[in-house]
C-alpha atoms as a PDB file:
ATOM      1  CA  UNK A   1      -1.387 -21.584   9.045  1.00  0.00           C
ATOM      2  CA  UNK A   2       0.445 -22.123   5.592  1.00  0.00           C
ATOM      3  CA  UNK A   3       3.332 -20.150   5.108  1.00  0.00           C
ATOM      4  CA  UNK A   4       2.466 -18.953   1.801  1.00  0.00           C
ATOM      5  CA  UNK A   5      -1.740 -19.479   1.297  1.00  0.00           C
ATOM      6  CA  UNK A   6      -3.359 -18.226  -1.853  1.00  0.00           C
ATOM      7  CA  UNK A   7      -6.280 -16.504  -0.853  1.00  0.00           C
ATOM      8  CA  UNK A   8      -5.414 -14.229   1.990  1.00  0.00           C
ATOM      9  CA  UNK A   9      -2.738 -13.185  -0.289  1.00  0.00           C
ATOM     10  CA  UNK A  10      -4.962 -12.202  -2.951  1.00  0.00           C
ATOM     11  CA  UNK A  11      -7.420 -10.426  -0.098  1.00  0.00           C
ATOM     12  CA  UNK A  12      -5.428  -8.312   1.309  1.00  0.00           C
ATOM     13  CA  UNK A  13      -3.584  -7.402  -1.916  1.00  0.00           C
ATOM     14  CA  UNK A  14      -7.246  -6.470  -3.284  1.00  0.00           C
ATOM     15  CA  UNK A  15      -7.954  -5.357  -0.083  1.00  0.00           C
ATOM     16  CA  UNK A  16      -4.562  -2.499  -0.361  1.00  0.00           C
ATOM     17  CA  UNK A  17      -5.629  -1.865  -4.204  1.00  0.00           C
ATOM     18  CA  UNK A  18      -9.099  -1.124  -3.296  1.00  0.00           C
ATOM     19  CA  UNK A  19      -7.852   1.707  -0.453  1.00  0.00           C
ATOM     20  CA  UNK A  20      -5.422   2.946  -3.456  1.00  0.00           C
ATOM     21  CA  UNK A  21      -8.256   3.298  -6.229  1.00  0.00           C
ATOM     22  CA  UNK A  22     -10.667   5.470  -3.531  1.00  0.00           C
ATOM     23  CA  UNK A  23      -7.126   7.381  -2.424  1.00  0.00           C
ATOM     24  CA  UNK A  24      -5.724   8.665  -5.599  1.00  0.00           C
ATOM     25  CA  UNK A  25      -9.643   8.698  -6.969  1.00  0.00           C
ATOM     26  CA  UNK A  26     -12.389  10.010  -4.978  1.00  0.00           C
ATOM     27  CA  UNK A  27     -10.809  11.545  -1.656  1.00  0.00           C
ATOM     28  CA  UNK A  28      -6.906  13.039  -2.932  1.00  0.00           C
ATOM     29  CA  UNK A  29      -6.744  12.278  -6.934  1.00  0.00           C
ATOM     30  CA  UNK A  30      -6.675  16.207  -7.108  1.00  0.00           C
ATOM     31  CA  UNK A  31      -4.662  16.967  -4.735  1.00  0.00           C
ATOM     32  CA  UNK A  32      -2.157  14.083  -5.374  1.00  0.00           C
ATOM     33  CA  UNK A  33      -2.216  15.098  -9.359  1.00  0.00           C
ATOM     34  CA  UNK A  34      -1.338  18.979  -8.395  1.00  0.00           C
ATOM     35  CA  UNK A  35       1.480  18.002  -5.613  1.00  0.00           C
ATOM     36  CA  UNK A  36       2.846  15.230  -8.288  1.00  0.00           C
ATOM     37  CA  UNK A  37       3.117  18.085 -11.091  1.00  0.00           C
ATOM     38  CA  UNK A  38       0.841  15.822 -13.179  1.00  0.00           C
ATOM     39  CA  UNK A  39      -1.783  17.294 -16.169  1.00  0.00           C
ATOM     40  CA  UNK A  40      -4.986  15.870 -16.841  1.00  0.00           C
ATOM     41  CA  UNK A  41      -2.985  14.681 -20.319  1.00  0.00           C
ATOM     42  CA  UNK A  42      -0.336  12.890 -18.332  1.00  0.00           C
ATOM     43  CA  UNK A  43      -2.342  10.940 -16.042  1.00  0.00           C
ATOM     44  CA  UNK A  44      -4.598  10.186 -19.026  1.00  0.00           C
ATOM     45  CA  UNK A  45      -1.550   9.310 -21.328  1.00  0.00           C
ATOM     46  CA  UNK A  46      -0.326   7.016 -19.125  1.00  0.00           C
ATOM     47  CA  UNK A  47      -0.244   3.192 -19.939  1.00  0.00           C
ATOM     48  CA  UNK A  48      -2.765   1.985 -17.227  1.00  0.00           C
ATOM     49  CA  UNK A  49      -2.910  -1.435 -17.742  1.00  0.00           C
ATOM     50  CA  UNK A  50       0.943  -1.548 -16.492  1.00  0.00           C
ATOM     51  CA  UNK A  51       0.539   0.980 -13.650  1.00  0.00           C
ATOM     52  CA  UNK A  52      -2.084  -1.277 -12.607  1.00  0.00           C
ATOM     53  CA  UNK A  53      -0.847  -4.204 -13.662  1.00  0.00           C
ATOM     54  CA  UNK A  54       2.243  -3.514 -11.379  1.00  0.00           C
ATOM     55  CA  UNK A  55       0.932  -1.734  -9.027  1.00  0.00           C
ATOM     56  CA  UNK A  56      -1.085  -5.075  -7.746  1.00  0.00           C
ATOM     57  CA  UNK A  57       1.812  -7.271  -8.291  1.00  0.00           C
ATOM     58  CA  UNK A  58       4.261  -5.149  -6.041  1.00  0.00           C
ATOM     59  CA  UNK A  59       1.456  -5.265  -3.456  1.00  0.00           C
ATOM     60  CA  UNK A  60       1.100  -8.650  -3.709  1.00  0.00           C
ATOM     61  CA  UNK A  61       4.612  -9.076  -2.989  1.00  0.00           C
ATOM     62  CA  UNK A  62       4.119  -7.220   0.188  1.00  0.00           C
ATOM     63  CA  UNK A  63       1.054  -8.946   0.626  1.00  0.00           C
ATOM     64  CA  UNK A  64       3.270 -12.263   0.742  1.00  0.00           C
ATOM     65  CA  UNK A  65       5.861 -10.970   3.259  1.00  0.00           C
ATOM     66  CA  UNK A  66       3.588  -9.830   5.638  1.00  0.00           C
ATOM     67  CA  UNK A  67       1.467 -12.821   5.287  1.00  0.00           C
ATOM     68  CA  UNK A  68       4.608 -15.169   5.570  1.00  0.00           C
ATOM     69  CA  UNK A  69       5.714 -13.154   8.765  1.00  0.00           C
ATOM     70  CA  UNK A  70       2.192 -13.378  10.078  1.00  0.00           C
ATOM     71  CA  UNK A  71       2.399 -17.195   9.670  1.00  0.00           C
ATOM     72  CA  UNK A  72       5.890 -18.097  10.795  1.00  0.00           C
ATOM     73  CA  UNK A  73       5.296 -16.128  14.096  1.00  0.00           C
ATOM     74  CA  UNK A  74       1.967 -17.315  14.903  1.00  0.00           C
ATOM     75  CA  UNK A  75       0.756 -13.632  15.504  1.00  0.00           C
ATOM     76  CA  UNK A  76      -2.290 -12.495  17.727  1.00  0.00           C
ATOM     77  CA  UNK A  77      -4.654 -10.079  16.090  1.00  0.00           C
ATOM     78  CA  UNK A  78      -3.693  -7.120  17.715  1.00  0.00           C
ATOM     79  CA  UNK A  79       0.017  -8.144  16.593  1.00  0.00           C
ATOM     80  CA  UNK A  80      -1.044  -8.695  13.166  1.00  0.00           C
ATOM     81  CA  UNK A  81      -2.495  -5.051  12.690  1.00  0.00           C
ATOM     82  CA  UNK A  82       0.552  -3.691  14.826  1.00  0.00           C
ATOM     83  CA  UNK A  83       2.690  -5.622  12.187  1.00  0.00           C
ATOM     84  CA  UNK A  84       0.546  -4.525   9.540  1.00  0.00           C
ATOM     85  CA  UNK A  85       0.535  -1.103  10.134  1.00  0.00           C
ATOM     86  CA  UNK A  86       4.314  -1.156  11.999  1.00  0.00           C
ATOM     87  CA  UNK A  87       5.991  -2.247   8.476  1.00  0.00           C
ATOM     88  CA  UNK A  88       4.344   1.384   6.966  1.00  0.00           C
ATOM     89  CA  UNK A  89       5.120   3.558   9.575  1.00  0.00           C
ATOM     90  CA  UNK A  90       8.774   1.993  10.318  1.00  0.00           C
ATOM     91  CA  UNK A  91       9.590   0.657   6.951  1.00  0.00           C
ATOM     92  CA  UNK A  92       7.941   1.782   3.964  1.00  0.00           C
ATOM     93  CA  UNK A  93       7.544   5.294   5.037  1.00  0.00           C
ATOM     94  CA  UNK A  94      11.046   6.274   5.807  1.00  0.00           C
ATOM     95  CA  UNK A  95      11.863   4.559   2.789  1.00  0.00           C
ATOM     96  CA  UNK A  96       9.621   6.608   0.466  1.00  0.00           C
ATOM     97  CA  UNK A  97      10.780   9.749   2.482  1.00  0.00           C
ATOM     98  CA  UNK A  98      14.351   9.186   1.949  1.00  0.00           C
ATOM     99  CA  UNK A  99      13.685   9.003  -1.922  1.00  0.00           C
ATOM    100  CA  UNK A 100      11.101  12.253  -1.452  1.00  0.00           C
ATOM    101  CA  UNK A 101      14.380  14.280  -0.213  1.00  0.00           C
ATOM    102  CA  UNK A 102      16.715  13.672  -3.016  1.00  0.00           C
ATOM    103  CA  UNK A 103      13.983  13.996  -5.438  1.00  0.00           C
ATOM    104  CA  UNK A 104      12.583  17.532  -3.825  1.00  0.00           C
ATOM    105  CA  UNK A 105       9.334  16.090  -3.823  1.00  0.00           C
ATOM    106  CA  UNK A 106       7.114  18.254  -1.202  1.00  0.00           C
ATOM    107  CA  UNK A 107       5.626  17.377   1.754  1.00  0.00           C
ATOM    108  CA  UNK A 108       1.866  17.163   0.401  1.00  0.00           C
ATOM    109  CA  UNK A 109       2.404  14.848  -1.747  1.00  0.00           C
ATOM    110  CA  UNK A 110       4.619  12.911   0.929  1.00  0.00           C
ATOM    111  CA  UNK A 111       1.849  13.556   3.020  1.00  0.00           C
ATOM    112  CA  UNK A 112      -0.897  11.718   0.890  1.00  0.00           C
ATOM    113  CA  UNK A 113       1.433   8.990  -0.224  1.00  0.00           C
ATOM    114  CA  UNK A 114       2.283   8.211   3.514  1.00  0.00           C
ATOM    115  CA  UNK A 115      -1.285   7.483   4.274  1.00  0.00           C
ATOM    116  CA  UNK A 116      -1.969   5.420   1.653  1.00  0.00           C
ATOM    117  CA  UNK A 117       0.765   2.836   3.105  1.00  0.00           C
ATOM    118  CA  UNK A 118      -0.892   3.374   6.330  1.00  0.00           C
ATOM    119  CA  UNK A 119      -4.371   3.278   5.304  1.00  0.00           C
ATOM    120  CA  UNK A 120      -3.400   0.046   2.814  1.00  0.00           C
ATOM    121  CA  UNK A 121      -1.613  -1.909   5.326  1.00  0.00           C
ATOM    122  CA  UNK A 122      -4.048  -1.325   7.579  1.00  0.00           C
ATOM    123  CA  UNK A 123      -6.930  -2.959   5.238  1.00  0.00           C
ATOM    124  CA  UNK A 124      -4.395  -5.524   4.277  1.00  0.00           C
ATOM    125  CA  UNK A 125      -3.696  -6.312   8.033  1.00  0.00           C
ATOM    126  CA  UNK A 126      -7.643  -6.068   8.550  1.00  0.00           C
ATOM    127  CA  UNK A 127      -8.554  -8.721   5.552  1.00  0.00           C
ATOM    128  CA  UNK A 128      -5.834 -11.313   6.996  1.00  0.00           C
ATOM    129  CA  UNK A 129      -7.395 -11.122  10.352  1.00  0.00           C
ATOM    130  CA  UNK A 130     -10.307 -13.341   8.861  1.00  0.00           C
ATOM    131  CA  UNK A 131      -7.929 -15.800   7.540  1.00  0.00           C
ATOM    132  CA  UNK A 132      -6.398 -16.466  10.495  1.00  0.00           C
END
């Protein structure tokens, strides 16, 4: 296994994006929107083609770390989802939390946030398990 390979890379960062798009869409866009103090005009006036734009490349950044971790170490499946879903929980969680508390964000919207790394790692962890 290639430390850095293309395609899984490109999986599971689709693979995160997709769980992102049906997140902040169809199952919490509403809730999200009210908890993040957003109108309908601001999420409408944003510039989408950058939110998206970055929002795939910083996941595809993550989508190379894990990947190159998963590859160095020679991981089993069951380590590769516990790594997977291990970096949310103990990593970009707290992180996101820490910021939450200085910027007297509320819980909600913590809440919905925080399972979107879990539930987006998990997918990404899920689509590298066929590559490997």
């Amino acid at each position: 296994m290639s430390d850095f390979a293309l395609w899984p890379v490109l999986a599971g960062t689709a693979a995160f994006f997709a769980v992102g798009a049906l997140w902040y869409g169809v199952l919490f866009g509403k809730a999200w929107q009210r908890a993040a103090g957003l109108s309908d005009e601001d999420v409408q006036g944003g510039n989408m083609a950058l939110i998206f734009g970055l929002t795939f490349a910083f996941e595809m950044l993550i989508a190379m770390v894990l990947w190159h971790l998963i590859a160095r170490t020679g991981a089993a499946p069951h380590v590769i989802m516990m790594m997977s879903v291990g970096f949310a929980i103990g990593v970009m969680i707290p992180a996101m939390g820490i910021n939450y508390l200085y910027q007297r964000k509320s819980a909600k919207l913590f809440a919905i946030d925080a399972g979107h790394f879990v539930f987006g790692m998990a997918a990404m962890g899920g689509v590298f398990l066929l590559f490997v």
